[in-house]
C-alpha atoms as a PDB file:
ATOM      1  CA  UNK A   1       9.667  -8.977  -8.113  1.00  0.00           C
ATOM      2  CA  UNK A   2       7.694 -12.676  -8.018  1.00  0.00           C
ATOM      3  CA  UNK A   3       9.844 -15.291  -8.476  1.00  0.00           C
ATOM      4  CA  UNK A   4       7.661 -17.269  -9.963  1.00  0.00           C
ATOM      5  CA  UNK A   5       8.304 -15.596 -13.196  1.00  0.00           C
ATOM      6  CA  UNK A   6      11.807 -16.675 -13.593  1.00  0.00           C
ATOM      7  CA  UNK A   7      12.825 -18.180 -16.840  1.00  0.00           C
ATOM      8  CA  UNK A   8      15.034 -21.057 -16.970  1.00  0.00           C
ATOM      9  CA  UNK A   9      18.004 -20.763 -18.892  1.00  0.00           C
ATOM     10  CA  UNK A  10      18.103 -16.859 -19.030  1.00  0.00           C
ATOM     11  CA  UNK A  11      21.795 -15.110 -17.981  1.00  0.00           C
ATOM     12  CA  UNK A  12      20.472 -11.504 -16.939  1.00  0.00           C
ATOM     13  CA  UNK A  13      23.667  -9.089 -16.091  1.00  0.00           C
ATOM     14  CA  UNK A  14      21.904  -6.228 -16.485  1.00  0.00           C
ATOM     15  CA  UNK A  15      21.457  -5.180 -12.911  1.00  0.00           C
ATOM     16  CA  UNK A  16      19.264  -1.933 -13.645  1.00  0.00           C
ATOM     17  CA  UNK A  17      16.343  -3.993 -14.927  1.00  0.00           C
ATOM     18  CA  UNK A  18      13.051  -3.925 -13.268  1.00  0.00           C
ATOM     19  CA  UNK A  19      12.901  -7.874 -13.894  1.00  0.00           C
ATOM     20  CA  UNK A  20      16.672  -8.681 -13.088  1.00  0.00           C
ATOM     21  CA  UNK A  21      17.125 -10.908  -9.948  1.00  0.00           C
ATOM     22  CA  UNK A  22      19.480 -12.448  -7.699  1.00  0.00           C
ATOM     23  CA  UNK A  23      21.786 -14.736  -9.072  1.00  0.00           C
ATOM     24  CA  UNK A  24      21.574 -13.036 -12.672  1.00  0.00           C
ATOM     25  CA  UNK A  25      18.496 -14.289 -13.138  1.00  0.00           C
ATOM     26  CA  UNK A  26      15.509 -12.648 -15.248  1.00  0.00           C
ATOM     27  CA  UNK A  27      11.474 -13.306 -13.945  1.00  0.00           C
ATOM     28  CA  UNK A  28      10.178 -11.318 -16.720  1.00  0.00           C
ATOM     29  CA  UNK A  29       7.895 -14.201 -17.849  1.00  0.00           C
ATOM     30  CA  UNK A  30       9.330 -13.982 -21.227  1.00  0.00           C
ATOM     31  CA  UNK A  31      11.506 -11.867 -22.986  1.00  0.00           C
ATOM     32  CA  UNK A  32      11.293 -10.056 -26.721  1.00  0.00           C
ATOM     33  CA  UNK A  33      14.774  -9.985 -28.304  1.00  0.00           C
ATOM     34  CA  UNK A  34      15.173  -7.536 -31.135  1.00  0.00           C
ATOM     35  CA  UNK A  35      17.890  -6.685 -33.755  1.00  0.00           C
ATOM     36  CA  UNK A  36      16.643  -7.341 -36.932  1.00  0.00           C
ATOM     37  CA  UNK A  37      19.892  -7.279 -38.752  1.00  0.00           C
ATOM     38  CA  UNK A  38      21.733  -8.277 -36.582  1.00  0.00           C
ATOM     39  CA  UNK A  39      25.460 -10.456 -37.110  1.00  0.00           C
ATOM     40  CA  UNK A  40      26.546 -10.551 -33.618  1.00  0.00           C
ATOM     41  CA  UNK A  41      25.970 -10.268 -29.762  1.00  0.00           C
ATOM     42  CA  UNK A  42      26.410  -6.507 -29.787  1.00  0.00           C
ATOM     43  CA  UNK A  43      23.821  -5.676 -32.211  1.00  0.00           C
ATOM     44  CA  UNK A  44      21.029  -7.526 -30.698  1.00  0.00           C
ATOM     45  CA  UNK A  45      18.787  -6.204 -27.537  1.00  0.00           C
ATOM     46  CA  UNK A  46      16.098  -6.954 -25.054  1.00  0.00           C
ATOM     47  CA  UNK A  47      13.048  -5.549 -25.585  1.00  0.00           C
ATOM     48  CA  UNK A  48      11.727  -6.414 -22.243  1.00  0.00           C
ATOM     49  CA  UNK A  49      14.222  -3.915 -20.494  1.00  0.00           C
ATOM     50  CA  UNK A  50      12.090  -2.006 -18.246  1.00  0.00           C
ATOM     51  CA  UNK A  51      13.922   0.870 -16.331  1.00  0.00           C
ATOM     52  CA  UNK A  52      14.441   0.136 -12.752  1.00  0.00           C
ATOM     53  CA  UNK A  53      13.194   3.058 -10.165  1.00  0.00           C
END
């Protein structure tokens, strides 16, 4: 994955994401969160996920 698309101040744990890096890092570009309703951390998501193969 480039590493030119890392975004600064993005914590990525999820290690089965296409756009997760070393580090915790995420070079998606940008990111899309979404939970509309949400009223805490557990109810929002990323809708940049992409499945790693």
């Amino acid at each position: 994955m480039e590493q030119n698309n890392k975004i600064e101040g993005i914590v990525c744990h999820v290690e089965t994401c296409e756009y997760h890096a070393k580090d915790d890092r995420c070079v998606a570009g940008h990111i899309s969160v979404g939970g509309c309703h949400a009223c805490d951390c557990t109810q929002t998501c990323c809708n940049t996920f992409k499945q790693k193969l």
